[in-house]
C-alpha atoms as a PDB file:
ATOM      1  CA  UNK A   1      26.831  62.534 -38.626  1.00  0.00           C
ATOM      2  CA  UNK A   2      28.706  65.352 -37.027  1.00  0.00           C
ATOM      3  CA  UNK A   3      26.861  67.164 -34.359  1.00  0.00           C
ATOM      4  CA  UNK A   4      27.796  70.587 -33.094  1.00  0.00           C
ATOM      5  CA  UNK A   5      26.340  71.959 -29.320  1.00  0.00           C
ATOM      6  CA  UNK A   6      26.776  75.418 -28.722  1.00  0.00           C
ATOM      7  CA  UNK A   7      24.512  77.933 -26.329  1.00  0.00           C
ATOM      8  CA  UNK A   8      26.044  76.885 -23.576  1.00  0.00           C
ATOM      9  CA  UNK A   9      27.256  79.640 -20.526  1.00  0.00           C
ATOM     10  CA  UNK A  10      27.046  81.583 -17.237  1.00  0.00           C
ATOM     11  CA  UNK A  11      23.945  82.234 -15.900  1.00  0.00           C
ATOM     12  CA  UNK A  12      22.409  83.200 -12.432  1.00  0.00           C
ATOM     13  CA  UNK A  13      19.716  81.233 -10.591  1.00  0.00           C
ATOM     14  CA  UNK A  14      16.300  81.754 -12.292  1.00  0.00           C
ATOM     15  CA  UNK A  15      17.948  82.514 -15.781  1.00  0.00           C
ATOM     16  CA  UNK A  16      17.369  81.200 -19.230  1.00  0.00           C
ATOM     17  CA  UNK A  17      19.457  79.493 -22.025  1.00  0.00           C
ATOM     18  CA  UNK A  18      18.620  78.029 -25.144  1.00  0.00           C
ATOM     19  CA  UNK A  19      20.886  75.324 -26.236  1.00  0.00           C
ATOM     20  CA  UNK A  20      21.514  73.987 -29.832  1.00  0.00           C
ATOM     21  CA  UNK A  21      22.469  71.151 -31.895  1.00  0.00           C
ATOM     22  CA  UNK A  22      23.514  71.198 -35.171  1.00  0.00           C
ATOM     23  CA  UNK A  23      23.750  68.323 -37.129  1.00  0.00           C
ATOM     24  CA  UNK A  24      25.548  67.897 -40.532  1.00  0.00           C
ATOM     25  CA  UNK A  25      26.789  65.439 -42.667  1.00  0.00           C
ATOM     26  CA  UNK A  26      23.538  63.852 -43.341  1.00  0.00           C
ATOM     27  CA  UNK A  27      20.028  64.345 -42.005  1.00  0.00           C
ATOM     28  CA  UNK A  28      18.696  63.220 -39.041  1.00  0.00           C
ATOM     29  CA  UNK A  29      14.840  64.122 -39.769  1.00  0.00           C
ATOM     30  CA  UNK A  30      13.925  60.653 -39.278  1.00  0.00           C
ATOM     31  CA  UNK A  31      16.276  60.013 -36.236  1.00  0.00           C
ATOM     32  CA  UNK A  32      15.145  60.838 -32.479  1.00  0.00           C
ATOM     33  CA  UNK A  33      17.594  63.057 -30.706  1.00  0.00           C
ATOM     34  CA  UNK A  34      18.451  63.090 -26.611  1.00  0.00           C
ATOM     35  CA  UNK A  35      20.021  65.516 -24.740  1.00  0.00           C
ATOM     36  CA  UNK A  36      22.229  64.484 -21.587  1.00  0.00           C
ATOM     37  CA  UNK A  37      24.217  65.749 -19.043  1.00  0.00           C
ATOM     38  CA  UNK A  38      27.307  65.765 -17.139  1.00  0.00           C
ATOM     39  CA  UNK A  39      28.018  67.147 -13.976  1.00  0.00           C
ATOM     40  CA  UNK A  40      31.465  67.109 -11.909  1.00  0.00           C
ATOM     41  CA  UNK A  41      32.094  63.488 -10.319  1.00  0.00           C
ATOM     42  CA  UNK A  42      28.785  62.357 -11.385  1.00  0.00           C
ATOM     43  CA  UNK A  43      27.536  59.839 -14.326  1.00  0.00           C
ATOM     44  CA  UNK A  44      26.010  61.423 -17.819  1.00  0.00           C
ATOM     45  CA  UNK A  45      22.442  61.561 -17.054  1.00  0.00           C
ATOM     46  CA  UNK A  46      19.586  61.658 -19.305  1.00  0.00           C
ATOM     47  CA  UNK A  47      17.931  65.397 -19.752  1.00  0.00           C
ATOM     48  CA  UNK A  48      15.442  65.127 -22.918  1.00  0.00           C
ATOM     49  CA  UNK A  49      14.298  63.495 -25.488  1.00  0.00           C
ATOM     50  CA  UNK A  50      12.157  64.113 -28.917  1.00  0.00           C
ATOM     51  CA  UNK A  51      11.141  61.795 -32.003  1.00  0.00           C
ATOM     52  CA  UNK A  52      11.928  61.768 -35.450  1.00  0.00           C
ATOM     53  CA  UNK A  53       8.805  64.049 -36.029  1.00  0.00           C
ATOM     54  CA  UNK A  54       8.815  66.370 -32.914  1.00  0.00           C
ATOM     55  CA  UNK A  55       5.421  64.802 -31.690  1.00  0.00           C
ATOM     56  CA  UNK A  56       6.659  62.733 -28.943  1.00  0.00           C
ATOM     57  CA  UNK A  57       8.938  64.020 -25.823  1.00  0.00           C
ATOM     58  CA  UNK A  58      10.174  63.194 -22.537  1.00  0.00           C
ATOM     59  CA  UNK A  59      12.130  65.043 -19.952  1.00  0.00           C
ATOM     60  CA  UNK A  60      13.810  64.299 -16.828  1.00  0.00           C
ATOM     61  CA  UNK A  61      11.389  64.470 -13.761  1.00  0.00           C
ATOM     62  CA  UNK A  62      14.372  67.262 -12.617  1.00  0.00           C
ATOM     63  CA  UNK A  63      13.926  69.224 -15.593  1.00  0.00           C
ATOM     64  CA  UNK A  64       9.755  68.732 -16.166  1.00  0.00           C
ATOM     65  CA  UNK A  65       8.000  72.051 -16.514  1.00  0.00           C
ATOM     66  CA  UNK A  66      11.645  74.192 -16.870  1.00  0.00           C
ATOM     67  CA  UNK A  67      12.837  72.523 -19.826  1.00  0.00           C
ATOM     68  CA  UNK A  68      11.632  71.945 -23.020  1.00  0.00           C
ATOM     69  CA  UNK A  69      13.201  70.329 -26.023  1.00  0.00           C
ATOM     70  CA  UNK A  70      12.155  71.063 -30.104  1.00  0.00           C
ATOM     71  CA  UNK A  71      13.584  70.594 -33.110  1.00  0.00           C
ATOM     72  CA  UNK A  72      13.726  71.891 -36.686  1.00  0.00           C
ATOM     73  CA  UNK A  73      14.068  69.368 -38.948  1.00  0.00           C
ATOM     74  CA  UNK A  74      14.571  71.690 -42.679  1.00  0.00           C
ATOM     75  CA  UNK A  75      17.443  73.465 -40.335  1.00  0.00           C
ATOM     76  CA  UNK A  76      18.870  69.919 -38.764  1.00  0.00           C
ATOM     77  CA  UNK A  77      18.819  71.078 -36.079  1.00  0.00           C
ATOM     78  CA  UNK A  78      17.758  70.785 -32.293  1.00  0.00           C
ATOM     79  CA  UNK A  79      16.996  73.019 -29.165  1.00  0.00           C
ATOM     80  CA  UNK A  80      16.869  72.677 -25.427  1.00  0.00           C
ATOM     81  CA  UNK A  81      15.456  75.672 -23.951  1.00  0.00           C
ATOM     82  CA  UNK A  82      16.192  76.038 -19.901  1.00  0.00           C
ATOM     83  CA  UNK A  83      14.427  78.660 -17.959  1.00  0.00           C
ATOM     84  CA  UNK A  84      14.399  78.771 -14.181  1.00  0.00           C
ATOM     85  CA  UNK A  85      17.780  77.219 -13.899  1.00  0.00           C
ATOM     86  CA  UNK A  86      19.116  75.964 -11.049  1.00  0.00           C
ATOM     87  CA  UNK A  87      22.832  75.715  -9.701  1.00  0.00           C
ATOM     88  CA  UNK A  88      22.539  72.085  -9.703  1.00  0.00           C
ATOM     89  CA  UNK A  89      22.176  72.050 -13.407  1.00  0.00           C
ATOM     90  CA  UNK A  90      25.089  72.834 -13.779  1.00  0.00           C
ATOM     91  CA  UNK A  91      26.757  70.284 -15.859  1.00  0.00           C
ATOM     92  CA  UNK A  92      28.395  69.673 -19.796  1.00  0.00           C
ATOM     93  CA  UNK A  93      25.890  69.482 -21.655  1.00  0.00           C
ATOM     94  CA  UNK A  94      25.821  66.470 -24.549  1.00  0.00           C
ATOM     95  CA  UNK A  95      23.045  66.240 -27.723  1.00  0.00           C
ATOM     96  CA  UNK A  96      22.681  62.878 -29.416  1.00  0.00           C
ATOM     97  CA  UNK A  97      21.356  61.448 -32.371  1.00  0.00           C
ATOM     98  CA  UNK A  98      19.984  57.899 -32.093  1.00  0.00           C
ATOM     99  CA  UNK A  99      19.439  55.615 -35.506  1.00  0.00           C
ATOM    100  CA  UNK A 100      15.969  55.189 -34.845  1.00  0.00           C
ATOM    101  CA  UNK A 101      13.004  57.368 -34.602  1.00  0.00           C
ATOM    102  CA  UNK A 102      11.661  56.511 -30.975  1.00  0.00           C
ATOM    103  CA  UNK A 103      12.828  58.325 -28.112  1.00  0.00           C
ATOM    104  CA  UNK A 104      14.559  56.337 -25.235  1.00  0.00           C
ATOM    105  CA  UNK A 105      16.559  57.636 -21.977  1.00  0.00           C
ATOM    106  CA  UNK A 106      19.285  55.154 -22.078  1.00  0.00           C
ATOM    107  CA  UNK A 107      22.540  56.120 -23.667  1.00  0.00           C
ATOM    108  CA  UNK A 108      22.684  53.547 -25.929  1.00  0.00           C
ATOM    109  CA  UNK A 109      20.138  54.297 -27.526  1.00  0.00           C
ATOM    110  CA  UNK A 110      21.854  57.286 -29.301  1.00  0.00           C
ATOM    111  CA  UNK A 111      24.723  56.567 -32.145  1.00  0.00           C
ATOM    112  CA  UNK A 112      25.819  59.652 -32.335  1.00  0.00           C
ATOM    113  CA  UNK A 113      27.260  62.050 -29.689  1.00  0.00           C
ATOM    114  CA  UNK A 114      28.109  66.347 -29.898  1.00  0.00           C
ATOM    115  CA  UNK A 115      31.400  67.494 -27.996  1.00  0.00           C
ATOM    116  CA  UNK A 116      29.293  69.342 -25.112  1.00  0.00           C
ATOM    117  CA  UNK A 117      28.757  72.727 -24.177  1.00  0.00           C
ATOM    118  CA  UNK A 118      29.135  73.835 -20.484  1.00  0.00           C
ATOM    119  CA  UNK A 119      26.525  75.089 -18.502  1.00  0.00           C
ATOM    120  CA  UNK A 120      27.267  77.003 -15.249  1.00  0.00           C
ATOM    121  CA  UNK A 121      24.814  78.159 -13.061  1.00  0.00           C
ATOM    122  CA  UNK A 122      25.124  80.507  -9.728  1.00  0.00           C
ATOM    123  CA  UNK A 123      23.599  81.035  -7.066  1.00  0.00           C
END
């Protein structure tokens, strides 16, 4: 599985972005998929997380109620939409694919990493 991020940019406090993750070389429709983050001198942090079906989320107590994460399956694809950003989201931005259909926050969990898109946000 090759997975491609893109969406990523400048954006003032309050904006929006919509993030996305393309997957190809197979399909991930029954694999849960994570997005993480990476900010300057800090560890890769868990952001999101969906199931194999899109029933089942979980977010980041810093990102509950701002961000929400979806995913079209006949596409292969996945989203993280960000409104009211903050400047201390700021951070690279990674998607993952995970082997199993459960969502988890632990990096381990996922097999299968994008490159990361940067995500700058200013005050």
């Amino acid at each position: 599985v090759q997975l491609q991020a893109s969406g990523g940019g400048l954006v003032q406090a309050g904006g929006s972005l919509r993030l996305s993750c393309a997957a190809s070389g197979r399909t991930f429709s029954s694999n849960a998929m994570g997005w993480f983050r990476q900010a300057p001198g800090k560890e890769r942090e868990f952001v999101a997380a969906i199931n194999w079906s899109g029933g089942s989320t979980r977010y980041a107590d810093s990102v509950k109620g701002r961000f929400t994460i979806s995913r079209d399956n006949a596409k292969n694809t996945g989203y993280l939409q960000m409104n009211s950003l903050k400047p201390e989201d700021t951070a690279v931005y990674y998607c993952a694919v995970s082997n199993f259909g459960s969502t988890s926050t632990t990096i381990p969990w996922y097999a299968f990493w994008g490159q990361g898109t940067l995500v700058t946000v200013s005050s």
